[in-house]
Protein backbone atom coordinates (compact mmCIF):
# COMPACT_ATOMS: atom_id res chain seq x y z
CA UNK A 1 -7.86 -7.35 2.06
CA UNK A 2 -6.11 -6.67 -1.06
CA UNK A 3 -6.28 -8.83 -3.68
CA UNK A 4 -3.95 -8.38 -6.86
CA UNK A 5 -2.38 -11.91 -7.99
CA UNK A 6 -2.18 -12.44 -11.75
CA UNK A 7 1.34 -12.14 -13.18
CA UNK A 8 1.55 -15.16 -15.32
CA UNK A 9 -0.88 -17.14 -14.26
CA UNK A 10 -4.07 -17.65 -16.12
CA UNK A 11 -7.62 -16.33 -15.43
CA UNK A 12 -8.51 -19.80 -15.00
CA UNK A 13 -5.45 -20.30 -12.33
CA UNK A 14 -5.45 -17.18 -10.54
CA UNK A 15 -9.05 -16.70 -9.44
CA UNK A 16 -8.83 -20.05 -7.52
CA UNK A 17 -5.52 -19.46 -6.33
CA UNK A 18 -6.68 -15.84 -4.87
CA UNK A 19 -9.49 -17.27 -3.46
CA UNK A 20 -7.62 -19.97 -1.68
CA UNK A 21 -5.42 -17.39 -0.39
CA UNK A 22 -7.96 -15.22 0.94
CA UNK A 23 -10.08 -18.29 2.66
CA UNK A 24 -6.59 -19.23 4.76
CA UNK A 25 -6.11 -15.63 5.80
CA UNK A 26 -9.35 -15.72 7.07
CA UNK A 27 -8.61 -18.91 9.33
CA UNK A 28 -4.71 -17.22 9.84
CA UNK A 29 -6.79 -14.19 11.71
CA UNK A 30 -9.58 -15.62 12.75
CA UNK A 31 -11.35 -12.61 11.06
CA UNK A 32 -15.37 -12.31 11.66
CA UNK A 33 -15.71 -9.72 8.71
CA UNK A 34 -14.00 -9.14 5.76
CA UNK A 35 -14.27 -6.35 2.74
CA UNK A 36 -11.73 -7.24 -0.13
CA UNK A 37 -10.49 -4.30 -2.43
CA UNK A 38 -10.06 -4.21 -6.19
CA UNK A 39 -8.25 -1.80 -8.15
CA UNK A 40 -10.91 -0.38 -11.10
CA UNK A 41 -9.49 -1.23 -14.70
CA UNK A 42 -9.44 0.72 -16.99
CA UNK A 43 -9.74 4.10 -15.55
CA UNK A 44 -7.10 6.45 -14.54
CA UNK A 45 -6.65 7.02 -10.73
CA UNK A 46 -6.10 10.08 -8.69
CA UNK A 47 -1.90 9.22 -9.42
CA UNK A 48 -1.98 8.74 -12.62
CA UNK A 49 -3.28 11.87 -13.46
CA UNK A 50 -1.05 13.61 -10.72
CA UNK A 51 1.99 12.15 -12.55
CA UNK A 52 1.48 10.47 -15.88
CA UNK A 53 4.73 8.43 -15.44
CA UNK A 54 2.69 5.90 -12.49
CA UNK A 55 2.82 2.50 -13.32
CA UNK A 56 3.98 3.39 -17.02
CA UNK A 57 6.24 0.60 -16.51
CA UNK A 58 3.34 -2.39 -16.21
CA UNK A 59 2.39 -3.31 -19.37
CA UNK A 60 -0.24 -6.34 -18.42
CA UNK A 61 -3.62 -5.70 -18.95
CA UNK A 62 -5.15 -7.25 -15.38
CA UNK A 63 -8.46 -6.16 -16.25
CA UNK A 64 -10.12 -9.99 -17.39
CA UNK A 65 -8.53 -11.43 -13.57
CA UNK A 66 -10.15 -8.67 -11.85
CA UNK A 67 -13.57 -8.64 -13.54
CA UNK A 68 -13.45 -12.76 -13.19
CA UNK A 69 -12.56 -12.28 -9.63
CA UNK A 70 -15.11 -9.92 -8.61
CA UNK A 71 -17.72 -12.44 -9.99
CA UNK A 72 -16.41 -15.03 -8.42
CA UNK A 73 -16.38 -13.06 -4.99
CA UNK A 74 -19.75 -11.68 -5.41
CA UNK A 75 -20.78 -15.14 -6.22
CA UNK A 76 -19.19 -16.19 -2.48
CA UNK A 77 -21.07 -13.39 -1.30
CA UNK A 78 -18.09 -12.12 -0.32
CA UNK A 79 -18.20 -7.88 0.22
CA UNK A 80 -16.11 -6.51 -2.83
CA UNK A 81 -15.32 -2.65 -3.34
CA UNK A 82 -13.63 -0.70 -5.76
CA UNK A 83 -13.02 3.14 -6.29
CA UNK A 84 -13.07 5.16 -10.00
CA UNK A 85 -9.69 6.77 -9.64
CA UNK A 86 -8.39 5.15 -6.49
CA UNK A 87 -6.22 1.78 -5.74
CA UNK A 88 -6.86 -1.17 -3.78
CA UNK A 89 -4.44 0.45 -1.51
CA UNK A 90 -6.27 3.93 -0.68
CA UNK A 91 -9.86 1.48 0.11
CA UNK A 92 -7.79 -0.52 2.49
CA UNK A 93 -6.61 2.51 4.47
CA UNK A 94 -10.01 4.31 4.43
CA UNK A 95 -11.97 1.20 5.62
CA UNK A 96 -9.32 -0.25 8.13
CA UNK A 97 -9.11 3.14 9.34
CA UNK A 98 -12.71 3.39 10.07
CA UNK A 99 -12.68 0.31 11.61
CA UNK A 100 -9.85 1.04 13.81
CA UNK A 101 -11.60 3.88 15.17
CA UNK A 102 -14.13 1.56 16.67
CA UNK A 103 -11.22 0.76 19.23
CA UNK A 104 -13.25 -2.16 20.25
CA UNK A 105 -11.90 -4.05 16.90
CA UNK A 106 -9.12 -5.75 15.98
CA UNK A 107 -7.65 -4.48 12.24
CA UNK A 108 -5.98 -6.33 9.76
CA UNK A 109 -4.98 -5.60 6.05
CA UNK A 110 -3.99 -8.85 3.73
CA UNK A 111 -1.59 -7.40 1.20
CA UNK A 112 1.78 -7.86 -0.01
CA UNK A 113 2.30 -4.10 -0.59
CA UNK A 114 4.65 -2.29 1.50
CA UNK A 115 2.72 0.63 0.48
CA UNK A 116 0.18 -0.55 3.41
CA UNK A 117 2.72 -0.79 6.51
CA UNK A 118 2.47 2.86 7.71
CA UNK A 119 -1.01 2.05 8.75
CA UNK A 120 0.55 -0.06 11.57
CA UNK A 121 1.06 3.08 12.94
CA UNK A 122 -2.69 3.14 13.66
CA UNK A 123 -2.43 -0.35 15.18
CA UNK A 124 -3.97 -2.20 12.21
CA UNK A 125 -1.54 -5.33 11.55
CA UNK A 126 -0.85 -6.03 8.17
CA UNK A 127 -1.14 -9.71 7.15
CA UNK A 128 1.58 -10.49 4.61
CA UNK A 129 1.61 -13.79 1.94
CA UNK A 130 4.55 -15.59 2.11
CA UNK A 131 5.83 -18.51 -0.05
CA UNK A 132 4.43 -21.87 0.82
CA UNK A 133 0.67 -20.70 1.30
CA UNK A 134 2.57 -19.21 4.47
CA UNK A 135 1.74 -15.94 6.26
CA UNK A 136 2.88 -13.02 8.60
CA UNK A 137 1.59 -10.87 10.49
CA UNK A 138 3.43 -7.19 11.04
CA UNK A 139 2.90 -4.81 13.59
CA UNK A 140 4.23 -1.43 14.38
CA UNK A 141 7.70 -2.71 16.23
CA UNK A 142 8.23 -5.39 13.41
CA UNK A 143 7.85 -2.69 10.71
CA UNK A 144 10.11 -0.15 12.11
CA UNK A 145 12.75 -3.32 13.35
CA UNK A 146 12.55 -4.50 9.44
CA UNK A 147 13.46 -0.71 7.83
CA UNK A 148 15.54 0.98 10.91
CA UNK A 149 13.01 3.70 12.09
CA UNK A 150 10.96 4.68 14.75
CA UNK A 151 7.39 5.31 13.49
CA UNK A 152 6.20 3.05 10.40
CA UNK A 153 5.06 6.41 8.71
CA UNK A 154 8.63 7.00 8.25
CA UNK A 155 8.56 4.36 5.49
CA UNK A 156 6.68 7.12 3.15
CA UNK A 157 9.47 9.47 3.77
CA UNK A 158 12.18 6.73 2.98
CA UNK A 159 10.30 6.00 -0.85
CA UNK A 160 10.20 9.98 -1.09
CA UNK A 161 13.94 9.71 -1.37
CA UNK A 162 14.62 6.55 -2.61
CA UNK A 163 11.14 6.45 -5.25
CA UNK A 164 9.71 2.85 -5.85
CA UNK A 165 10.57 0.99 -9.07
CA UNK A 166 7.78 -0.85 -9.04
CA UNK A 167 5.22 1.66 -9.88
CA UNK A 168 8.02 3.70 -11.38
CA UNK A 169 7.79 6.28 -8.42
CA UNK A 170 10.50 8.91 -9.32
CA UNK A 171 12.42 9.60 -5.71
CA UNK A 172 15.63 11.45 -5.97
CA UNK A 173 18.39 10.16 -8.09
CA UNK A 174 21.95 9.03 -6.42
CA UNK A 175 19.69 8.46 -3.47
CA UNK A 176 19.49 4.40 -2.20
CA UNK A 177 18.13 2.76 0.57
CA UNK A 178 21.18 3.31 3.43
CA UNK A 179 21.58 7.00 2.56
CA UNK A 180 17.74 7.54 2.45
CA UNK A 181 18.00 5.72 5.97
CA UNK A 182 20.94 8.15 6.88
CA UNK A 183 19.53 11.57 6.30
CA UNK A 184 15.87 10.72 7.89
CA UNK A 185 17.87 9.45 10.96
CA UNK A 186 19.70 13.09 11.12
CA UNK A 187 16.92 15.70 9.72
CA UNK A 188 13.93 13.72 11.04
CA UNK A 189 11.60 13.81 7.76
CA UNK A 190 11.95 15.04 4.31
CA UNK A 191 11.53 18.80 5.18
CA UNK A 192 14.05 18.41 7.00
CA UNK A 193 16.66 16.80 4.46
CA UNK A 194 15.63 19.31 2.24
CA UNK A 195 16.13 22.53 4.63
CA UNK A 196 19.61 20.57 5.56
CA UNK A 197 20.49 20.54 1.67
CA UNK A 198 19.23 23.98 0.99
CA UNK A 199 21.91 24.50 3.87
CA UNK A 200 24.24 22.46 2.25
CA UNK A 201 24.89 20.64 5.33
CA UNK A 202 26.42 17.37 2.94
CA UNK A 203 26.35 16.69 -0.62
CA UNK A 204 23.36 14.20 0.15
CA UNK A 205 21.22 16.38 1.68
CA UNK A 206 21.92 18.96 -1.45
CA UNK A 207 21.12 16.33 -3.58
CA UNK A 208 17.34 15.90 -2.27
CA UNK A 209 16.99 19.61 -1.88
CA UNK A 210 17.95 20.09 -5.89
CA UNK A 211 15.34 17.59 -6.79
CA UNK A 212 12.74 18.87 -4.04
CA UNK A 213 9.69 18.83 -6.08
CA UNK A 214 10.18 15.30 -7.56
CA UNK A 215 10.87 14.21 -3.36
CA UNK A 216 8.17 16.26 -2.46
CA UNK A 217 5.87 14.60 -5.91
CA UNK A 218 7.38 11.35 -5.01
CA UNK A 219 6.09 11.33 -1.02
CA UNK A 220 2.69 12.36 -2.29
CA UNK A 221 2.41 8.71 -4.83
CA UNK A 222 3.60 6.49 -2.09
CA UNK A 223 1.25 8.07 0.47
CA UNK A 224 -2.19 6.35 1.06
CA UNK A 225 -5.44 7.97 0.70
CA UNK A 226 -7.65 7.59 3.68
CA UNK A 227 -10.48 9.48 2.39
CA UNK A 228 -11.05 7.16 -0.88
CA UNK A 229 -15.34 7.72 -1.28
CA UNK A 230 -16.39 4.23 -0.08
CA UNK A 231 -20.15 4.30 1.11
CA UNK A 232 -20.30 3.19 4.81
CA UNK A 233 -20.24 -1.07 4.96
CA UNK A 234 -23.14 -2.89 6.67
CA UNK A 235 -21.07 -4.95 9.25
CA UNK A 236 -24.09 -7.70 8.70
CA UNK A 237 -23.05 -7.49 4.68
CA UNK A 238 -19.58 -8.13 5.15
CA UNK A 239 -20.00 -10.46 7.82
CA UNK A 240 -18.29 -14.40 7.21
């Protein structure tokens, strides 16, 4: 489970409001175990460093709501990891992961990040918070019926192209949604937009093979690390 409210809401207000949020999930999934994931303040991760320009755009410091949360979770006794260098996002996919290989589990990632719906690939279902204290629950088919594609790990192939304003991911410019769409339903994956462009096959295709390294930079942001350095979890520690 990711956890990263804050926005305009107060320390005071968004600790609670996380924590309420996280205690109807639990219910929503009828989950046994849970490990929640924290970004680490402060320090720069693995992107950052990769391409300065990550996240330049945020400007709010969200270091007092995480260090309040993470008392007030370890307080719960609720299991809390972070990562120096790595996001929330890279602990989900290395712990779901490892619990999916278990095949005798059943996987699912709270987050609101679309960053974490290729992993329904793996059959982990991703728990999404609606408005309303409302939730649902993606799996593989709803993922690729949402975005048009055939295998959810498409979707990192799609922000390669079309880059992700949110964390000020670059993509390729004069590249959108529906043409991104367009040339990965023709070429199959970015390699093979770019060896279309390189054979100037349309003026679209050209376009992502002139800006190559920033698609190619651009794939490697939005992609999920599944190795992040989290020490094995005690099932009996993380147990609710």
């Amino acid at each position: 489970m990711r956890c990263s409210l804050g926005g305009e809401l107060s320390v005071a207000q968004s600790v609670p409001t996380a924590s309420n949020m996280i205690e109807r999930a639990i219910r929503e999934c009828a989950a046994t175990h849970m490990v929640i994931a924290l970004d680490c303040p402060g320090v720069p991760t693995w992107r950052k460093q990769l391409y300065p320009g990550y996240k330049a755009n945020r400007t709010l410091d969200t270091s007092p709501w995480v260090f309040a949360a993470a008392d007030e979770w370890h307080r719960r006794k609720w299991w809390v990891e972070d990562v120096v260098g790595y996001e929330a996002d890279d602990i989900i996919a290395t712990i779901a992961l490892r619990a999916a290989a278990r095949r005798d589990t059943e996987v699912f990632a709270l987050s609101g990040d679309s960053d974490v719906l290729p992993l329904t690939a793996q059959g982990i279902r991703v728990v999404k918070p609606m408005s309303g204290g409302q939730f649902t629950t993606l799996a593989s088919t709803q993922v690729c019926g949402k975005y048009g594609i055939s295998n959810p790990m498409a979707l990192v192939e799609l922000k390669a192209m079309t880059g992700e304003s949110g964390d000020n991911v670059p993509g390729v410019p004069g590249i959108g949604d529906v043409r991104a769409l367009a040339l990965l339903t023709a070429h199959g994956d970015l390699e093979g937009v770019i060896a279309a462009g390189l054979r100037n096959v349309c003026k679209f295709s050209a376009k992502v093979a002139a800006a190559a390294d920033l698609a190619r930079l651009s794939r490697r942001l939005v992609t999920l690390a599944t190795d992040a350095p989290v020490a094995k979890i005690n099932p009996t520690g993380c147990a609710l």
